[in-house]
C-alpha atoms as a PDB file:
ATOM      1  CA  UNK A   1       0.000   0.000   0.000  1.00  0.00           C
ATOM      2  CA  UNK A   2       1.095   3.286  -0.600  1.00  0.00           C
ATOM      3  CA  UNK A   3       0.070   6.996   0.627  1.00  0.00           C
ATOM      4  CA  UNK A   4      -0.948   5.428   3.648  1.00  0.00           C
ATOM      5  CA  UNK A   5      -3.341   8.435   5.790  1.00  0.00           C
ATOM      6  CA  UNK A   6      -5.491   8.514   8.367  1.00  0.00           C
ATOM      7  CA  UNK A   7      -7.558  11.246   7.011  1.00  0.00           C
ATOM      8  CA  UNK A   8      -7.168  14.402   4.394  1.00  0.00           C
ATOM      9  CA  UNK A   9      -3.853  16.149   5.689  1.00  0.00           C
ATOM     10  CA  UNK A  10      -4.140  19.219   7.588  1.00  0.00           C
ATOM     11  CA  UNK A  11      -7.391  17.801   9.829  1.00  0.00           C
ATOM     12  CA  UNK A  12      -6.568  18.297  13.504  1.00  0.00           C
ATOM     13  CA  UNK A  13      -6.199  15.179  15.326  1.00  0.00           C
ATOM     14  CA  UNK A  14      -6.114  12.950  11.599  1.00  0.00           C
ATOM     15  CA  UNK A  15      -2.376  12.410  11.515  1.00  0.00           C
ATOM     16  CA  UNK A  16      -2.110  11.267  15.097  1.00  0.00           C
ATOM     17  CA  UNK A  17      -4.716   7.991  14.526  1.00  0.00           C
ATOM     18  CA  UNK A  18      -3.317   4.713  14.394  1.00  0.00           C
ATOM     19  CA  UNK A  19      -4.170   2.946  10.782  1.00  0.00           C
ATOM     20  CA  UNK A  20      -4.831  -0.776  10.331  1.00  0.00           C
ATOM     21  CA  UNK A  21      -5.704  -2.729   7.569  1.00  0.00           C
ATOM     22  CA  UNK A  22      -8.754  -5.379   7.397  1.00  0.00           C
ATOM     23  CA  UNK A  23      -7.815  -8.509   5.361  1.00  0.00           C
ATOM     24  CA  UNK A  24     -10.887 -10.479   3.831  1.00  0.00           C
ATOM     25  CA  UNK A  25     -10.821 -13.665   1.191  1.00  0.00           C
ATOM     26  CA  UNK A  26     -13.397 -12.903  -1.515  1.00  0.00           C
ATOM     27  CA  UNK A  27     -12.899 -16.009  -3.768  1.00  0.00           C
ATOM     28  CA  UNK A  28     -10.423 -19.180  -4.306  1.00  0.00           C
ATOM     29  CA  UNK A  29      -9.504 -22.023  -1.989  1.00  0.00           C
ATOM     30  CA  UNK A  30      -8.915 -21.098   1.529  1.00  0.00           C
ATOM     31  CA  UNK A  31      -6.578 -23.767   1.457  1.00  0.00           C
ATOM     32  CA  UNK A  32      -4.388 -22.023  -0.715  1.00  0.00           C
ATOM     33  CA  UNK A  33      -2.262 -19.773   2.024  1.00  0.00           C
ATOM     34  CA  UNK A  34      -1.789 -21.208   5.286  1.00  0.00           C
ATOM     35  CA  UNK A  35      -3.623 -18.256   6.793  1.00  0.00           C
ATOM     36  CA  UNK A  36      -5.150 -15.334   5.677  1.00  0.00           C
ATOM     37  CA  UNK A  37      -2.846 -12.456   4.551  1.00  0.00           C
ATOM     38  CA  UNK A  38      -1.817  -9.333   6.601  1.00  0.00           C
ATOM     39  CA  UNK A  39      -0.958  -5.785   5.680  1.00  0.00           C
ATOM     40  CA  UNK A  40       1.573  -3.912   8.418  1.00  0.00           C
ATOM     41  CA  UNK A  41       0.803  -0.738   9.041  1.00  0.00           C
ATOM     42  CA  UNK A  42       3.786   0.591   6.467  1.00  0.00           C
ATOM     43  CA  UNK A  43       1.528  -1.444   3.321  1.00  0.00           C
ATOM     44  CA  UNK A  44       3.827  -4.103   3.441  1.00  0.00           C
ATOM     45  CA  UNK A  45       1.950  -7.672   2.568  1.00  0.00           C
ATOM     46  CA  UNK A  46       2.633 -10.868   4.324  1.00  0.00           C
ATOM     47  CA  UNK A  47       1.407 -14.118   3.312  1.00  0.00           C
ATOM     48  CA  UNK A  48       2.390 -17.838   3.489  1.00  0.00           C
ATOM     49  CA  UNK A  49       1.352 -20.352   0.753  1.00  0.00           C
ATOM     50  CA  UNK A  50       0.578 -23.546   1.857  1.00  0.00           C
ATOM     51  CA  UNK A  51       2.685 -26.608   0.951  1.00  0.00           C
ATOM     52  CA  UNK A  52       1.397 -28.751  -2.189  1.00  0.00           C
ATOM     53  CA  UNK A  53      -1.250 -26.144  -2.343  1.00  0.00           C
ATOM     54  CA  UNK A  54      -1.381 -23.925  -5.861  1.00  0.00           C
ATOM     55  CA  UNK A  55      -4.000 -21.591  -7.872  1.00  0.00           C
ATOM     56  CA  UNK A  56      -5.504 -17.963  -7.439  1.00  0.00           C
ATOM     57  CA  UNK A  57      -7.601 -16.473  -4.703  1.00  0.00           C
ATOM     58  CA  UNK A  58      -8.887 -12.790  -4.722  1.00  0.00           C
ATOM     59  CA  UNK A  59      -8.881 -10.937  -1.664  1.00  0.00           C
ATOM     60  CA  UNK A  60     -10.422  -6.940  -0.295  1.00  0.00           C
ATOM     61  CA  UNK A  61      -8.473  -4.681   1.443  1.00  0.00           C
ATOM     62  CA  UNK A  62      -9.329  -1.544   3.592  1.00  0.00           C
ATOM     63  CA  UNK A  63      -7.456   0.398   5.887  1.00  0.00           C
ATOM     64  CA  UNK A  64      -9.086   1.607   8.969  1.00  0.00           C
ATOM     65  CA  UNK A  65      -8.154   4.184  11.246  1.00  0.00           C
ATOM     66  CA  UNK A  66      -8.546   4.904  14.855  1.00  0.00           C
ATOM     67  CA  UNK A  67     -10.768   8.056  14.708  1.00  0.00           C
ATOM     68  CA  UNK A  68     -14.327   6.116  14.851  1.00  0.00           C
ATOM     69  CA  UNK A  69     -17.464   7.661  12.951  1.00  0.00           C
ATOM     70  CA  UNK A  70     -18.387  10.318  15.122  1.00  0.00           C
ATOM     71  CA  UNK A  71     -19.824  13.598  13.837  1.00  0.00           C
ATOM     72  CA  UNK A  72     -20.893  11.377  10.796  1.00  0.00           C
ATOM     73  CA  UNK A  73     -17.478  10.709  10.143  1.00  0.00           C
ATOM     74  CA  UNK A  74     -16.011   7.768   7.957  1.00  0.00           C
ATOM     75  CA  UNK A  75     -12.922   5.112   9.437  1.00  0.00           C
ATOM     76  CA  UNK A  76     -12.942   2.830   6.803  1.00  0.00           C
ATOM     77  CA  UNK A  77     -11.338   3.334   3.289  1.00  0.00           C
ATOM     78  CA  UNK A  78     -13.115   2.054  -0.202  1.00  0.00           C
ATOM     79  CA  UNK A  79     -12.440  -1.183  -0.600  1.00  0.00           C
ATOM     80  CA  UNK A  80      -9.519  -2.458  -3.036  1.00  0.00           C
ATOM     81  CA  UNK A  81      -8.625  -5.752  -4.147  1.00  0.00           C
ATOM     82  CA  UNK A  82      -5.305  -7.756  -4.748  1.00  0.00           C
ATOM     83  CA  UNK A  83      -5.224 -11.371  -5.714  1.00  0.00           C
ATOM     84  CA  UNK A  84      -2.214 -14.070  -5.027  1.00  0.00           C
ATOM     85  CA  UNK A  85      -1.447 -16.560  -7.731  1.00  0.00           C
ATOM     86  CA  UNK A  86       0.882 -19.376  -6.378  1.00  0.00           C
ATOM     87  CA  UNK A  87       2.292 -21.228  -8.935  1.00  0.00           C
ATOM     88  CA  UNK A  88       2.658 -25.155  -8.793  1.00  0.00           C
ATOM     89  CA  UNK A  89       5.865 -26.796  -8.029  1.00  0.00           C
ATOM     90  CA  UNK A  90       7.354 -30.432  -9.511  1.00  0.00           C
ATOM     91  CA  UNK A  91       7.580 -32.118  -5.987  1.00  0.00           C
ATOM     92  CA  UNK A  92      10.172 -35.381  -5.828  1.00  0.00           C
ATOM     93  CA  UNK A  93       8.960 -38.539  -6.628  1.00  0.00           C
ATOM     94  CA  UNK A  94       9.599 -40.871  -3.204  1.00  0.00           C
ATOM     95  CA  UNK A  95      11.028 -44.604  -3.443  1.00  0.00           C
ATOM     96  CA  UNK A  96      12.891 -46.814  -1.900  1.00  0.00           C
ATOM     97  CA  UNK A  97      15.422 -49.657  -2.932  1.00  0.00           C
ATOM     98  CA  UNK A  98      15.245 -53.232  -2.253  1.00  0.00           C
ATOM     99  CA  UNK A  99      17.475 -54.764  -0.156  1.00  0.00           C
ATOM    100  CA  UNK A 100      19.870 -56.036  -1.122  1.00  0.00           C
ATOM    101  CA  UNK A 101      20.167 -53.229  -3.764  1.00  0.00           C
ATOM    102  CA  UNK A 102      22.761 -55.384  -5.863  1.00  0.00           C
ATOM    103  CA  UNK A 103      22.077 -57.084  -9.116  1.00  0.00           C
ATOM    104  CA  UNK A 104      24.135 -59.842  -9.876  1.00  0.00           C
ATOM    105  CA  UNK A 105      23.930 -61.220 -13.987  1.00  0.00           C
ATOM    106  CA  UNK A 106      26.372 -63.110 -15.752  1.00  0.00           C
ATOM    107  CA  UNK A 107      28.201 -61.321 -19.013  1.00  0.00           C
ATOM    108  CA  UNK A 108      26.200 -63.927 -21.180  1.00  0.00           C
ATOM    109  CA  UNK A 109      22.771 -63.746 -19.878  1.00  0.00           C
ATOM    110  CA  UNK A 110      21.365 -61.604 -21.892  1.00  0.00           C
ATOM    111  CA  UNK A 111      18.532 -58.782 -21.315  1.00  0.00           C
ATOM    112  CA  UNK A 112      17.617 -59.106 -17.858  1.00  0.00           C
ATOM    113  CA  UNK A 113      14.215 -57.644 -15.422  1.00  0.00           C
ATOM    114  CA  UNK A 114      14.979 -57.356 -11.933  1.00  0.00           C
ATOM    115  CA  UNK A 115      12.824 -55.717  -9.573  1.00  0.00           C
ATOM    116  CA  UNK A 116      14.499 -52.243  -7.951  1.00  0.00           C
ATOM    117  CA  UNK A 117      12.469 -49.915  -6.365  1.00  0.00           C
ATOM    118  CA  UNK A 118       8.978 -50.299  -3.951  1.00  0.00           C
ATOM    119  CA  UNK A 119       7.120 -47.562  -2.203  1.00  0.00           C
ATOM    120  CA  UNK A 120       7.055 -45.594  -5.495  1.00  0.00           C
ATOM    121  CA  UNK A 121       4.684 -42.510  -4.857  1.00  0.00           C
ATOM    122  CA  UNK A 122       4.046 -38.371  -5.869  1.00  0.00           C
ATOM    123  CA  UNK A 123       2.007 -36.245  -4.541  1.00  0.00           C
ATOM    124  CA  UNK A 124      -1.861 -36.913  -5.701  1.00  0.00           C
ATOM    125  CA  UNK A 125      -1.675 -33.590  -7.657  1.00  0.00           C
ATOM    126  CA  UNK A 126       0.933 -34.932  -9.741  1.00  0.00           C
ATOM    127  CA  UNK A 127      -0.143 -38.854 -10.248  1.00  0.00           C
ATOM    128  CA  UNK A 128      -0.864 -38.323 -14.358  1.00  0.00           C
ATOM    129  CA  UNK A 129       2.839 -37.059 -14.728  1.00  0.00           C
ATOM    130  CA  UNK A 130       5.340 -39.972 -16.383  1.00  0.00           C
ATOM    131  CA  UNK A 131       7.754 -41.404 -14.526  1.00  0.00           C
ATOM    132  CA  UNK A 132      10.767 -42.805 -15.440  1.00  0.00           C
ATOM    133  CA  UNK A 133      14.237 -44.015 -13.852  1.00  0.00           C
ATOM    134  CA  UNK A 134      17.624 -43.327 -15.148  1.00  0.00           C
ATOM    135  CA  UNK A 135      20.549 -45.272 -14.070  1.00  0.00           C
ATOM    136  CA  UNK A 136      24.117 -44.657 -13.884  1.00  0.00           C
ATOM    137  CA  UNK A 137      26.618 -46.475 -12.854  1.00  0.00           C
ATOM    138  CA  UNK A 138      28.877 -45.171 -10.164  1.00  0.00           C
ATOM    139  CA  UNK A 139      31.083 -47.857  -8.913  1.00  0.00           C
ATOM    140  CA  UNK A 140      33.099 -50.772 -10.787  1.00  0.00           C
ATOM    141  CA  UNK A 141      34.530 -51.935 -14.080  1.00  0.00           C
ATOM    142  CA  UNK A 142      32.183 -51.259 -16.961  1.00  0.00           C
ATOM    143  CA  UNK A 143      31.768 -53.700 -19.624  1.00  0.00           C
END
């Protein structure tokens, strides 16, 4: 936020109220942040998306000062509106190895299929993704 004022300027007794912004969601999931955002008193915006969550969610603002609505007065700004996109991010497929992790073939046996990994898993909001495996080798005499 910027210009931040408790009233017009020159007002007695406008510049000394305290100003504090009201946060409301208007639309998306409230799921999305892991609570609803906050504006400090110098405009500055603080949220906190929430893990594997992702999408758009609009939310009002107003500032409100200290002053009250006496002599038909007005504490409350017009209403403005922000929204948050938070973009998805590729998580790490999990597995794990069988144990004993060692595959032992003799040079003339040919094309082999030996079972590797168990537990394989994403997140659910990544399931129709491909997955594949890609093995190097790292330790003895190739060939």
């Amino acid at each position: 936020a910027l210009d931040i004022l408790a009233g017009p300027a020159g007002i007695p007794g406008e510049d000394a109220q305290a100003v504090v912004f009201v946060v409301t969601q208007e639309s998306g999931s409230s799921a999305l942040l892991a609570r609803l955002p906050a504006v400090t008193a110098n405009g500055t915006l603080l949220l906190e998306p929430s893990a594997d969550e992702n999408g758009v969610a609009l939310f009002r603002v107003m500032a409100m000062d200290s002053g009250g609505v006496a002599r038909e007065g007005s504490d409350a700004s017009e209403p403005r509106f922000f929204s948050v996109v938070v973009l998805p991010r590729n998580d790490p497929t999990r597995f794990a190895l069988l144990s004993p992790a060692v595959v032992s073939v003799c040079h003339d046996d040919g094309a082999v299929r030996h079972a590797l990994a168990l537990n394989i898993s994403s997140p659910e909001n990544e399931a129709g993704q491909p997955l594949s495996f890609l093995l190097h080798q790292v330790a003895g005499a190739a060939g």
